[in-house]
Protein backbone atom coordinates (compact mmCIF):
# COMPACT_ATOMS: atom_id res chain seq x y z
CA UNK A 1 0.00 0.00 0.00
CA UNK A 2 1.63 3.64 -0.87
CA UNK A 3 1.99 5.35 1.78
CA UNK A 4 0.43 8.68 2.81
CA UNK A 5 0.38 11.01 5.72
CA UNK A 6 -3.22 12.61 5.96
CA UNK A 7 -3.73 15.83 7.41
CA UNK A 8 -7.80 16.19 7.29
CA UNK A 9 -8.66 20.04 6.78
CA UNK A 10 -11.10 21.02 10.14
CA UNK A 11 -13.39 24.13 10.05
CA UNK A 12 -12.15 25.68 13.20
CA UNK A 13 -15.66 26.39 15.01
CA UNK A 14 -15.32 28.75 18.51
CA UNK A 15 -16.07 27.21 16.43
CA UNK A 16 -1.78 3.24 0.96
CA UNK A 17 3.97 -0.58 -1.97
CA UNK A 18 3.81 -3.74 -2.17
CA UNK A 19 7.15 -6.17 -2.21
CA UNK A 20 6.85 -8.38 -5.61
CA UNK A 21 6.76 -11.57 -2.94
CA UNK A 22 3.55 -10.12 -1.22
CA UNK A 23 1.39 -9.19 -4.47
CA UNK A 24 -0.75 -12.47 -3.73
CA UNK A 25 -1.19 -11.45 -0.56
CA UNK A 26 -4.89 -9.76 0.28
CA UNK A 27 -4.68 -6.30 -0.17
CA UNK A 28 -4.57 -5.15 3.57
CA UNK A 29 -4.22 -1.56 5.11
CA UNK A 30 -2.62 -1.12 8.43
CA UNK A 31 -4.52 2.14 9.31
CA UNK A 32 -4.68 4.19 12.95
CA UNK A 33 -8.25 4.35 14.07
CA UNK A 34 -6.58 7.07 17.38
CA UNK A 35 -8.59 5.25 19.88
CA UNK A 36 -11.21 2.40 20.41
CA UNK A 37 -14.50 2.82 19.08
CA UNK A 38 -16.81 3.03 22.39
CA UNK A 39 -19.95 1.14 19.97
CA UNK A 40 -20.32 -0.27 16.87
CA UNK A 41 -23.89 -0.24 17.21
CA UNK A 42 -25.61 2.39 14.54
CA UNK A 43 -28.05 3.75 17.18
CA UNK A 44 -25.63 4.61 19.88
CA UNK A 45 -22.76 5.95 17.66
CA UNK A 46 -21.91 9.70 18.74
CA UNK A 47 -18.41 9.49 17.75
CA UNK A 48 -15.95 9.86 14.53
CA UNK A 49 -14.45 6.73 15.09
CA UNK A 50 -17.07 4.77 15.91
CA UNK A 51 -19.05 6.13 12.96
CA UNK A 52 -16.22 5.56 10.93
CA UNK A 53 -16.28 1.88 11.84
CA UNK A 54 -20.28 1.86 11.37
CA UNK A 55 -19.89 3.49 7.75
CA UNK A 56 -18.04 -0.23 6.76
CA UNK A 57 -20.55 -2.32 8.27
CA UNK A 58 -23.92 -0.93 7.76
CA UNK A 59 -25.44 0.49 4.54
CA UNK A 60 -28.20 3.60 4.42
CA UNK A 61 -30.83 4.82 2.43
CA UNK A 62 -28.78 7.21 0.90
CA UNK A 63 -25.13 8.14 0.57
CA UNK A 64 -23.45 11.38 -0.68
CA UNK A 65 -21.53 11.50 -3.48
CA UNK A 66 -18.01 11.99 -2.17
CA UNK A 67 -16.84 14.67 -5.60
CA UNK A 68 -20.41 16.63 -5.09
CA UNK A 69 -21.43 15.66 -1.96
CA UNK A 70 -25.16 15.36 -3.71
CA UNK A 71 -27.26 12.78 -1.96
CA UNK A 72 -26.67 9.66 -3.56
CA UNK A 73 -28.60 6.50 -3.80
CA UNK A 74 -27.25 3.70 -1.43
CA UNK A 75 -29.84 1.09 0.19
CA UNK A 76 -32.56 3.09 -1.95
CA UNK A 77 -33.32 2.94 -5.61
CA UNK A 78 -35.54 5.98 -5.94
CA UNK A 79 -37.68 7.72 -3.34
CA UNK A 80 -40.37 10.01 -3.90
CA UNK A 81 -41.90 13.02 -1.72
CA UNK A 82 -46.13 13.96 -1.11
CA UNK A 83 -46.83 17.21 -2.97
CA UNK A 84 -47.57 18.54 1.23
CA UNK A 85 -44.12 17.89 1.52
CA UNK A 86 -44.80 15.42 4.43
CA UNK A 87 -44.32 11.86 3.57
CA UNK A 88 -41.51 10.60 1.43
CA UNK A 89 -41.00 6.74 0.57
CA UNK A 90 -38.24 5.09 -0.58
CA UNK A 91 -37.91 2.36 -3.01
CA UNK A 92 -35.31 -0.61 -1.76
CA UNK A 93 -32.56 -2.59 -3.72
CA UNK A 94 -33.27 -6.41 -3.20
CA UNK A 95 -30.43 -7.85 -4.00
CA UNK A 96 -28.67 -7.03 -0.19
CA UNK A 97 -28.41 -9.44 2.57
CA UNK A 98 -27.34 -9.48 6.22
CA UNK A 99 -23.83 -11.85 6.86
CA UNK A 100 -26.36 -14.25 8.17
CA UNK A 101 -27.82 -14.89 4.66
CA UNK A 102 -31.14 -12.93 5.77
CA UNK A 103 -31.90 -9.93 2.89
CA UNK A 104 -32.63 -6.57 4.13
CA UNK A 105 -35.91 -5.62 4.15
CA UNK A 106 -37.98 -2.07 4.84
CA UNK A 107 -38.58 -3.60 7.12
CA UNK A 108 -35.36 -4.07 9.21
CA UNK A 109 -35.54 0.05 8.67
CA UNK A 110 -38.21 0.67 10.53
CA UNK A 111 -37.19 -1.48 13.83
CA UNK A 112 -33.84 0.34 13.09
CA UNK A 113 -35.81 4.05 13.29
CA UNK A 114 -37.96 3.00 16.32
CA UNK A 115 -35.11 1.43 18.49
CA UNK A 116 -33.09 4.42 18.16
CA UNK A 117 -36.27 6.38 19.03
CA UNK A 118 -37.34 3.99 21.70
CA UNK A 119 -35.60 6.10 25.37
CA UNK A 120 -35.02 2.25 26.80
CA UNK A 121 -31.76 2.56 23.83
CA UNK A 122 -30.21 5.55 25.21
CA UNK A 123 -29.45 7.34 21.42
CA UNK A 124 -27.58 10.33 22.33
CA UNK A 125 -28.36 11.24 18.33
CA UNK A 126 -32.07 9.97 18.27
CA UNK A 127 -32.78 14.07 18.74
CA UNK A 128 -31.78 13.97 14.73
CA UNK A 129 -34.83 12.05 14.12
CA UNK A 130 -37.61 14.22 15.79
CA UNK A 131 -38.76 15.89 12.30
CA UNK A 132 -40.20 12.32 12.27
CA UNK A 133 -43.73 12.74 13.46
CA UNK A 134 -44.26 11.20 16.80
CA UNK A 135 -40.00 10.52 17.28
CA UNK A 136 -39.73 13.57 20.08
CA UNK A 137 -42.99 12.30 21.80
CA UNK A 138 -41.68 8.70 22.21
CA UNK A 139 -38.28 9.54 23.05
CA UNK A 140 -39.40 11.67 25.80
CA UNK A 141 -41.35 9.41 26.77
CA UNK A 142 -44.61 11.56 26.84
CA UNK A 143 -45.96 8.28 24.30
CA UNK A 144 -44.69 4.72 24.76
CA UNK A 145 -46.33 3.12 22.09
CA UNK A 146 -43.25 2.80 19.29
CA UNK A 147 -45.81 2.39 16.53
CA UNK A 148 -46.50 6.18 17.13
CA UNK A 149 -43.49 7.06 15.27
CA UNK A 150 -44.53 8.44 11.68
CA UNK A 151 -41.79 5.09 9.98
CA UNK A 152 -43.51 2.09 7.93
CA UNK A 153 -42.55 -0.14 5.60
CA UNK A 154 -45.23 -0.15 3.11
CA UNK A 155 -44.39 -3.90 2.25
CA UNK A 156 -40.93 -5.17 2.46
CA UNK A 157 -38.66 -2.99 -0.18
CA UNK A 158 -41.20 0.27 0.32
CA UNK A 159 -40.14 2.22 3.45
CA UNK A 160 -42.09 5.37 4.36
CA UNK A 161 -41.66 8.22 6.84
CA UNK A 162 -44.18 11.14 7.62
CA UNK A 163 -42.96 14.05 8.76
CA UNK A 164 -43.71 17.09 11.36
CA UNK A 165 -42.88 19.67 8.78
CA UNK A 166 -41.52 19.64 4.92
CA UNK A 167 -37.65 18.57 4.61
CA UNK A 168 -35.88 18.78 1.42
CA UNK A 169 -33.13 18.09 2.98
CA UNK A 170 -34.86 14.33 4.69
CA UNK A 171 -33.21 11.99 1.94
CA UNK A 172 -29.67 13.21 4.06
CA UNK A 173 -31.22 12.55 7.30
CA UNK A 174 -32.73 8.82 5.97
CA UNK A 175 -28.75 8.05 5.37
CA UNK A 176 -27.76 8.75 8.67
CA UNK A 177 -26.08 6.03 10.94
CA UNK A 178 -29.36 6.74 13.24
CA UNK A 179 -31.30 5.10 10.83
CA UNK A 180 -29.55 2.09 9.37
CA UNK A 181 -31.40 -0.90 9.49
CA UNK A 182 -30.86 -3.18 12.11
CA UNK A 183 -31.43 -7.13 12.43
CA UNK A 184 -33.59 -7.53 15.16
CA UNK A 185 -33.26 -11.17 15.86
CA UNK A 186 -29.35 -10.66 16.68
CA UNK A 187 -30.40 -7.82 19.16
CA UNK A 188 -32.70 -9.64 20.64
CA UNK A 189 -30.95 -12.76 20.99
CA UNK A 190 -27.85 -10.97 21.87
CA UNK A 191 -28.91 -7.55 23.16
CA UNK A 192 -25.54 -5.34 24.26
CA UNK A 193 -23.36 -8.06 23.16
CA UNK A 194 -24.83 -8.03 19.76
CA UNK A 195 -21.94 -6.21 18.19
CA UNK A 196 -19.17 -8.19 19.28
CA UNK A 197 -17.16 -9.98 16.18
CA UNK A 198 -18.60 -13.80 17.11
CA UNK A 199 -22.46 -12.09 17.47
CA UNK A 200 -22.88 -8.99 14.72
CA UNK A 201 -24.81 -9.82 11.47
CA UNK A 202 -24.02 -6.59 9.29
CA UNK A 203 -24.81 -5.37 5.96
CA UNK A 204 -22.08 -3.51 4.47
CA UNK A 205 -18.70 -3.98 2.42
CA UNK A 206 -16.43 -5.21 5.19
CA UNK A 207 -17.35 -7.52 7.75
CA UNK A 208 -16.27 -7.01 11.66
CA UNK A 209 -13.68 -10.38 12.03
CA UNK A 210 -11.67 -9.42 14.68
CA UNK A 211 -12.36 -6.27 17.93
CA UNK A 212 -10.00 -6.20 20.56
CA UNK A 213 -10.93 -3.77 22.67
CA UNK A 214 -8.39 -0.61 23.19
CA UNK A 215 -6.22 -2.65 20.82
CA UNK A 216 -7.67 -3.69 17.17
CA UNK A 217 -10.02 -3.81 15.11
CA UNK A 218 -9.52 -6.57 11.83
CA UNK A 219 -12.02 -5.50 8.80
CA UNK A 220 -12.72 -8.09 5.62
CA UNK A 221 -14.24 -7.37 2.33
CA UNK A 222 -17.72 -8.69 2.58
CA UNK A 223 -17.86 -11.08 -0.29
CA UNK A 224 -21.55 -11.06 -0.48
CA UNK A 225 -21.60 -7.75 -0.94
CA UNK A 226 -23.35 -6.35 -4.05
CA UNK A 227 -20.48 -4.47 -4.79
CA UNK A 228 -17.88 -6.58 -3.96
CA UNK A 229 -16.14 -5.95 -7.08
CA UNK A 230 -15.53 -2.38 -6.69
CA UNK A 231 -13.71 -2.98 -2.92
CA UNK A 232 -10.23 -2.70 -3.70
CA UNK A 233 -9.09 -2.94 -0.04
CA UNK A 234 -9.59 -6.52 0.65
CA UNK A 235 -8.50 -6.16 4.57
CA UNK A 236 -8.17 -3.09 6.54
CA UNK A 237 -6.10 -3.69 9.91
CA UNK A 238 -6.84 -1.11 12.53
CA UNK A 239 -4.85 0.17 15.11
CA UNK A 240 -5.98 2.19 18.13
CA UNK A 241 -2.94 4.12 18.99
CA UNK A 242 -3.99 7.29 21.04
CA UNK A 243 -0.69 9.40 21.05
CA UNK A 244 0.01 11.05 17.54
CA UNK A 245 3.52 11.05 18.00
CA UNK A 246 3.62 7.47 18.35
CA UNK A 247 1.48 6.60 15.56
CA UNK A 248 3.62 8.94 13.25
CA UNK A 249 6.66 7.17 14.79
CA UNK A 250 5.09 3.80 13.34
CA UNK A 251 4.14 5.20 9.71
CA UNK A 252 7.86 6.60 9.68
CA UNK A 253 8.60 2.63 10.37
CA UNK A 254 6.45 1.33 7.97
CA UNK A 255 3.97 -0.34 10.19
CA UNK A 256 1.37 2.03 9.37
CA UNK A 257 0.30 2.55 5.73
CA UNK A 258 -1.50 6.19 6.72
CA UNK A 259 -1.32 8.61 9.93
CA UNK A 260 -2.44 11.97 10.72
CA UNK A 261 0.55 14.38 11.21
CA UNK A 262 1.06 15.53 15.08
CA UNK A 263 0.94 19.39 15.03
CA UNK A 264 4.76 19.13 16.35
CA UNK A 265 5.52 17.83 12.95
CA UNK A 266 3.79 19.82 10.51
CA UNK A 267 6.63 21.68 9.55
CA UNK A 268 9.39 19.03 9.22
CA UNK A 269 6.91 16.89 7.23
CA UNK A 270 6.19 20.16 4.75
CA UNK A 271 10.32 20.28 4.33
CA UNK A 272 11.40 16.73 4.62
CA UNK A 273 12.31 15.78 1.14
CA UNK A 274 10.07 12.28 1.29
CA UNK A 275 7.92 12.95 3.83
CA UNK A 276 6.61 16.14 2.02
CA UNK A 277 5.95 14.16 -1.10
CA UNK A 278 3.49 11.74 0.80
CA UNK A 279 2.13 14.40 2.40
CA UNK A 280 -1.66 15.10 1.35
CA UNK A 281 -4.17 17.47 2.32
CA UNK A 282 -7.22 17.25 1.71
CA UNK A 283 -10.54 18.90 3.24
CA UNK A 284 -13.21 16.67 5.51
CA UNK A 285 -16.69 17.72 6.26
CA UNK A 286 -16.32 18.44 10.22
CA UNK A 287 -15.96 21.23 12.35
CA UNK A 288 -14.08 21.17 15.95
CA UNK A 289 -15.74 22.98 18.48
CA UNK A 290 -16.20 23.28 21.64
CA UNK A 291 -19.72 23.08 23.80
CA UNK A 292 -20.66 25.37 26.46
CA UNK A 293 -22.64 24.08 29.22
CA UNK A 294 -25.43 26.59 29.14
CA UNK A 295 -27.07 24.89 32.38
CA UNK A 296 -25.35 26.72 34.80
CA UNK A 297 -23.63 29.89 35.64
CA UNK A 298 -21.69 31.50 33.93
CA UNK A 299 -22.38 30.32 30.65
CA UNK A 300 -26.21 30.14 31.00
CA UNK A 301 -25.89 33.69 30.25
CA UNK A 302 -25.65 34.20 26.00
CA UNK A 303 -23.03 37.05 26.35
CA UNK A 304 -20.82 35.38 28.03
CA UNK A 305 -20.96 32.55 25.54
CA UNK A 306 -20.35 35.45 23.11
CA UNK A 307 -17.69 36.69 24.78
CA UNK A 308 -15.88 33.68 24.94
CA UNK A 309 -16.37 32.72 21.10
CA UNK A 310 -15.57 36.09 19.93
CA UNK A 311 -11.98 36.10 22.16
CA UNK A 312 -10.78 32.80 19.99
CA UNK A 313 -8.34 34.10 17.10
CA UNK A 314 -9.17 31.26 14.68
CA UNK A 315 -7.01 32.01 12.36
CA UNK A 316 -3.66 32.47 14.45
CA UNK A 317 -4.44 28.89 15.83
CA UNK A 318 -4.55 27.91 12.11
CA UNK A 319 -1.16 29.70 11.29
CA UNK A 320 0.69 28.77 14.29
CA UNK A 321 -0.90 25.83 15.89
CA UNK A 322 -2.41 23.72 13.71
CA UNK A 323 -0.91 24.81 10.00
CA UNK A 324 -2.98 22.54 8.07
CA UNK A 325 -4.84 24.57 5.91
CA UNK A 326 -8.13 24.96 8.28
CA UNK A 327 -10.98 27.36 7.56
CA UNK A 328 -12.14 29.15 10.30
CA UNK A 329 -15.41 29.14 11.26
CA UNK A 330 -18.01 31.82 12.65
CA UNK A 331 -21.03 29.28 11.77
CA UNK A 332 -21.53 25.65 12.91
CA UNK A 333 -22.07 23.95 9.42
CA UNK A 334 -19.02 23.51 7.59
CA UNK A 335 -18.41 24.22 3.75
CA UNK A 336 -19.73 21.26 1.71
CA UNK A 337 -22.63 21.17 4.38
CA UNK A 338 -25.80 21.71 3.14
CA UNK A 339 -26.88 25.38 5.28
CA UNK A 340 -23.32 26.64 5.18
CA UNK A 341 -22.85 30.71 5.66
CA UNK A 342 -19.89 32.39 4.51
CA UNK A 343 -18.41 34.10 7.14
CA UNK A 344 -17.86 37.38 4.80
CA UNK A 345 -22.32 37.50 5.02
CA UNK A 346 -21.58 38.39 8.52
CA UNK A 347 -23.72 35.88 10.09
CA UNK A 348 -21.85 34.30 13.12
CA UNK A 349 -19.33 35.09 15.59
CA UNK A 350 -15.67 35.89 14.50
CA UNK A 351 -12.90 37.19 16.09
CA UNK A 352 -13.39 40.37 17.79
CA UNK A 353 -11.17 41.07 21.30
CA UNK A 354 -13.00 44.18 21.72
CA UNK A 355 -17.01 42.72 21.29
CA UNK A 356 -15.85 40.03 23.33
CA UNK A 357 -14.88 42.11 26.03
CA UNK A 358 -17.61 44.09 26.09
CA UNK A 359 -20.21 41.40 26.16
CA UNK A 360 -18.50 40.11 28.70
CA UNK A 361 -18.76 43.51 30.78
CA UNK A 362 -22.46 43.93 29.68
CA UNK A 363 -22.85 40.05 31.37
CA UNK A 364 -21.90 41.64 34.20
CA UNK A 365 -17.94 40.60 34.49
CA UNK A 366 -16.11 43.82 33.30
CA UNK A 367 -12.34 42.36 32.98
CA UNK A 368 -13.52 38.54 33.88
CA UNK A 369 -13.96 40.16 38.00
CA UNK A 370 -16.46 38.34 39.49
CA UNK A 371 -16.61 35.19 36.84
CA UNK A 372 -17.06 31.86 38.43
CA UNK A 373 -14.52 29.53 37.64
CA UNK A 374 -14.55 28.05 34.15
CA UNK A 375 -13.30 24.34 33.10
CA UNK A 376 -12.29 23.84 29.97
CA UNK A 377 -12.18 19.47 29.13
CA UNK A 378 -10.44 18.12 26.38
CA UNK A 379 -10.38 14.35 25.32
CA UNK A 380 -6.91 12.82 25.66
CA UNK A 381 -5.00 13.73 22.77
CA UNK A 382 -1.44 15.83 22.37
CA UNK A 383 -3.25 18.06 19.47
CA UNK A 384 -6.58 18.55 21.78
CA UNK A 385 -4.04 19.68 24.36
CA UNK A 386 -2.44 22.13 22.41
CA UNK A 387 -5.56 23.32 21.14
CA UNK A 388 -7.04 23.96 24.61
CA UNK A 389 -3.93 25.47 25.81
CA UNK A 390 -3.21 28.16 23.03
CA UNK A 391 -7.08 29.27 23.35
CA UNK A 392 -6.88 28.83 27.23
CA UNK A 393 -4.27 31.75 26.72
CA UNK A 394 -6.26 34.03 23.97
CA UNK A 395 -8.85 33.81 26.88
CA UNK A 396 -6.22 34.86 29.29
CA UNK A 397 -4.82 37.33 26.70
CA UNK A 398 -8.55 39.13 25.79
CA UNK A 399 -10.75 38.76 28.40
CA UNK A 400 -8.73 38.75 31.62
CA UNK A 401 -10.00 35.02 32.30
CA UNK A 402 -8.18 32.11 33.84
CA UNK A 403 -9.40 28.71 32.65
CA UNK A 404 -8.63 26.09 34.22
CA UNK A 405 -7.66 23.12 31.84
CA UNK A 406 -9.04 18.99 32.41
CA UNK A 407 -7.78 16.21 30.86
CA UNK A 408 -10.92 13.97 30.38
CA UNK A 409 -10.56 10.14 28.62
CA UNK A 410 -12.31 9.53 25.43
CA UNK A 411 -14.90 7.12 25.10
């Protein structure tokens, strides 16, 4: 496999060679997942990884095209929309089965939409679904009855969904991880052990052979999958190594076939004379940001959320911190994102030491005096860390505010 150091372009929101002996050998790629995926289970995925893992396993509705980014027919054939607006159905492919020989049905999509729904599952994401009719009122719990939730197969390659409100955007939603169909009789038989390698019945074009946890995960090209042909990577070997310098110390050794580059190396990698070369940089539809908790005092109060976003120099912790290229961000949805804003329409918050300081004043903490003590977590990581500590000083530097700094594991 060539080689190739990845550096994946973030909007800033606060915002795979071969030796001739081994060309019979299965294609494999000896990646770094950066951690262990906490589930592989579609419904409870919050996380990169994990969704990263999910993406392999378990096919949608609906895909996006990855040169347009245009929604793209996956699980679906065709789907069709009311002239209201309010109830689309999708037409199903027939010729996909689960590992276990089963085929997926409409069926299997409308378990997977009402367990994620269903509060007993604990979906941190089910929220996504609540332009479903009836989703928010089950999840809440104000209904119990599951069958209140506006998801039906019409028979078993028909699936249909009503809706609250009119959606153009729904055939994005429908291709979410939230609502990937599901086989119920390996839940059931299995329930939270359902996902482990000797238990999990998936879809997709790899298949799940091997999870250590917090050391590997093994990934094989699904043979039965209808597009078997067009998987070039017939094994993907992943490694859960959570310190970048370590994993870049293992792609420099040839044991990994791709790495992210640790900020500390950006700019030996950009002058190295091979390094450079396999060097590629190339955007990704995410944004890195941090959440307030708006529960409590101080950040309850708007303006000092304000303040604090509009003290954060984006693009100085692009051009001296992170030096990958990054956009910053005033907006939460990212260019390529369907609702993006160009921060030159003014519609966001930007940089601005002297509106942050005076929103912080108006809040009623002129200089930070008075401000209750503010945490700031960060998952373990050494570029999380050196994020949180050069905007732990800009908050120092602009608004007179000590943060204190947390080290929190991921997962």
């Amino acid at each position: 496999m060539k080689k190739t150091i990845l550096i994946l372009i973030l909007s800033l929101s606060l915002i795979m060679g071969f030796s001739l002996a081994a060309l019979t050998a299965p294609v494999t790629l000896y990646w770094n997942l950066g951690a262990s995926p906490p589930t592989l289970d579609p419904a409870l995925g919050t996380d990169t990884t994990s969704i990263l893992v999910i993406e392999q396993l378990f096919l949608g509705l609906t895909d996006f095209d990855d040169e347009t980014m245009a929604v793209v027919p996956e699980l679906a054939t065709s789907w069709e929309v009311s002239e209201d607006g309010l109830v689309w159905a999708f037409h199903m492919r027939k010729d996909v089965k689960w590992t276990d020989g089963n085929p997926v049905t409409a069926h299997d999509i409308e378990y997977g939409v009402k367990r994620t729904c269903d509060p007993a599952t604990a979906s941190n994401y089910a929220y996504v679904l609540y332009i479903i009719k009836g989703a928010k009122e089950v999840n809440t719990g104000e209904i119990t009855d599951l069958n209140h939730i506006g998801v039906k197969a019409i028979d078993d390659y028909t699936i249909q969904f009503a809706l609250n409100h009119p959606a153009g955007y729904f055939p994005a939603i429908a291709g979410m991880w939230v609502t990937r169909p599901v086989p119920q009789w390996t839940i059931e038989k299995y329930g939270e052990k359902w996902t482990e390698p000797e238990n999990i019945v998936t879809n997709g074009p790899y298949l799940l052979t091997k999870w250590a946890h917090e050391d590997e995960i093994i990934l094989e090209k699904n043979p039965d999958y209808p597009e078997a042909d067009k998987v070039q990577i017939e094994r993907v070997h992943c490694a859960m190594v959570v310190e970048a310098s370590t994993a870049m110390a293992m792609y420099e050794d040839g044991v990994l076939d791709s790495t992210n580059v640790p900020l500390d190396d950006i700019d030996r990698v950009k002058t190295d004379p091979v390094l450079s070369k396999e060097l590629f940089i190339a955007p990704d539809l995410c944004t890195y940001y941090y959440g307030f908790n708006n529960t409590k005092p101080p950040m309850d109060n708007p303006l000092v959320r304000k303040a604090f976003s509009a003290a954060i120099d984006r693009q100085s912790l692009i051009d001296y911190v992170l030096k990958g290229e990054q956009i910053p961000a005033t907006t939460f949805a990212c260019p390529g994102i369907f609702g993006h804003v160009l921060p030159s329409e003014g519609i966001g918050i930007g940089f601005d030491p002297d509106a942050a300081r005076k929103y912080l004043a108006d809040a009623g903490y002129p200089e930070g005096k008075g401000l209750p003590e503010v945490t700031l977590m960060f998952n373990t990581s050494e570029g999380h860390r050196k994020i949180a500590q050069a905007i732990q000083a800009m908050w120092k530097e602009n608004l007179g505010v000590e943060v204190n700094l947390t080290n929190q594991e991921w997962g």
